[in-house]
Protein backbone atom coordinates (compact mmCIF):
# COMPACT_ATOMS: atom_id res chain seq x y z
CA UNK A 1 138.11 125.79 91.86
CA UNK A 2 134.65 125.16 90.08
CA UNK A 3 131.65 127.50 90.01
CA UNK A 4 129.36 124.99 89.55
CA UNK A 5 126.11 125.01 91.55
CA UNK A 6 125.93 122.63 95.12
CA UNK A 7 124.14 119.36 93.77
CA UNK A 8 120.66 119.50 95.21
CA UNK A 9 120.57 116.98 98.88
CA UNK A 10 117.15 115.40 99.18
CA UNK A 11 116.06 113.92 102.27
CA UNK A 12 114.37 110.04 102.14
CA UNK A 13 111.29 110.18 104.44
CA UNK A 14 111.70 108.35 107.36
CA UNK A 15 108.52 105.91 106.39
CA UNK A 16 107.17 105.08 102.97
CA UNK A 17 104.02 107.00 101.92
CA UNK A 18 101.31 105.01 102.66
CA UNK A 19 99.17 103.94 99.59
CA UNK A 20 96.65 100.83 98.53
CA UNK A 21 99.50 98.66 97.56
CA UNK A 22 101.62 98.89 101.06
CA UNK A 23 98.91 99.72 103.41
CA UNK A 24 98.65 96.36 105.50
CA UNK A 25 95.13 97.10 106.72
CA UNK A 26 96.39 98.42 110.24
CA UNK A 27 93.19 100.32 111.05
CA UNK A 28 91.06 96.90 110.50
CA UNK A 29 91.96 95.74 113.94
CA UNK A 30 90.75 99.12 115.64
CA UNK A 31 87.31 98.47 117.28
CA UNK A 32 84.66 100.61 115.41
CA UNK A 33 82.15 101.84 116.65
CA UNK A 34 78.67 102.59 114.64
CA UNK A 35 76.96 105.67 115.47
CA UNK A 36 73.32 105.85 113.37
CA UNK A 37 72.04 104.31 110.65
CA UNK A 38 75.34 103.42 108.37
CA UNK A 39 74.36 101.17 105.77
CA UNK A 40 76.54 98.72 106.58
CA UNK A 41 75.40 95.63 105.75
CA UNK A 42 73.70 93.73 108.81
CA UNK A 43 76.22 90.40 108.23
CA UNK A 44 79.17 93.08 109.59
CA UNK A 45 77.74 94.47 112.23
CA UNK A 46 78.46 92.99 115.96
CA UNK A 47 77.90 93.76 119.60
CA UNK A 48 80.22 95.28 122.16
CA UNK A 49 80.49 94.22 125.91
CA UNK A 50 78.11 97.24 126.66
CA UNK A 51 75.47 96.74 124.10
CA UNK A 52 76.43 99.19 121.16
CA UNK A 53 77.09 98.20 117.65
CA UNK A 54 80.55 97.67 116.25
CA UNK A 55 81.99 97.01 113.27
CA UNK A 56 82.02 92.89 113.84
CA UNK A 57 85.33 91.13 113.86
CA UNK A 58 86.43 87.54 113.14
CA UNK A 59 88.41 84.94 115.64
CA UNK A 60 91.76 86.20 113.73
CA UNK A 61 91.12 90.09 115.82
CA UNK A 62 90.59 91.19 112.00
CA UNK A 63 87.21 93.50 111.13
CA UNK A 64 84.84 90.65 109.05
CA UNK A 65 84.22 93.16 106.13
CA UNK A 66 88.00 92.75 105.55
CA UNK A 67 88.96 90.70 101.86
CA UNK A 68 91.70 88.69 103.26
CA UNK A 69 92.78 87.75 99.86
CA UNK A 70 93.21 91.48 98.94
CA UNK A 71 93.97 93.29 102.27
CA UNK A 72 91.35 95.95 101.38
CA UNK A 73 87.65 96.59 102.88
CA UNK A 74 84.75 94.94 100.61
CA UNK A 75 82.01 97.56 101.73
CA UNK A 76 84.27 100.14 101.06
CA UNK A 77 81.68 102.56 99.51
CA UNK A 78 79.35 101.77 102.70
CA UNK A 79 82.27 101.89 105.42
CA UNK A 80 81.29 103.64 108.55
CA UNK A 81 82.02 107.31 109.04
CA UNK A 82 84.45 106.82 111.33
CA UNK A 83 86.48 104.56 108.99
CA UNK A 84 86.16 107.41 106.34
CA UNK A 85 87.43 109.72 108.73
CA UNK A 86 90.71 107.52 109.59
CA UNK A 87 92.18 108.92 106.64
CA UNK A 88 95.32 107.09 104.87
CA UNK A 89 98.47 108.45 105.86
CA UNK A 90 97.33 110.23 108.71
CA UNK A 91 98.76 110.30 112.23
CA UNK A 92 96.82 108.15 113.62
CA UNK A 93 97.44 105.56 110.55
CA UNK A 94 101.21 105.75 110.70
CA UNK A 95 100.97 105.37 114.49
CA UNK A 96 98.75 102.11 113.67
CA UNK A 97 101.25 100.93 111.19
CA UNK A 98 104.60 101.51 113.53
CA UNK A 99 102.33 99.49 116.24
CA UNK A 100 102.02 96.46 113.57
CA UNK A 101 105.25 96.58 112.47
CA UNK A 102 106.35 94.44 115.46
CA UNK A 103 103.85 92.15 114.32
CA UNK A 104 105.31 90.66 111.16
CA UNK A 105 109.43 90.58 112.51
């Protein structure tokens, strides 16, 4: 019988990580809303049923400041706080992601 050590079992996560190049853009179809001044640029910016601002979004359901060519946001240094807060990887972005799945089967 050998002495030789157990061979080390890792364990695949159940989902990817997340990065730039697999992300999808998920989170650009979430309504967002824009508390205070922003600095988003005015071309982006849209009105809810209620009045407020939101992040505007095109006849496709996807936000406008989207780069459809590139899947990534084009005023990414001047995205809303609330986008910097829905941080990559996150809960709430693999939650997004297992919703969207379903999408492109």
């Amino acid at each position: 019988m050998s002495h030789l050590p157990p061979i080390a079992h890792t364990q695949l996560p159940d989902e990817p990580a997340v990065s730039c190049a697999n992300c999808a853009a998920c989170c650009c179809q979430l309504e967002v809303i824009l508390l205070g001044d922003t600095g988003v640029p005015q071309r982006f910016i849209g009105t809810d049923a209620w009045g407020g601002e939101v992040m505007r979004r095109l006849d496709d359901g996807w936000c406008a400041a989207l780069d459809r060519d590139s899947m990534r946001c084009s005023i990414y240094a001047q995205r809303p706080l609330i986008c910097r807060e829905f941080e990559m990887g996150s809960a709430e972005c693999l939650d997004e992601r297992r919703g969207m799945a379903g999408i492109y089967r």
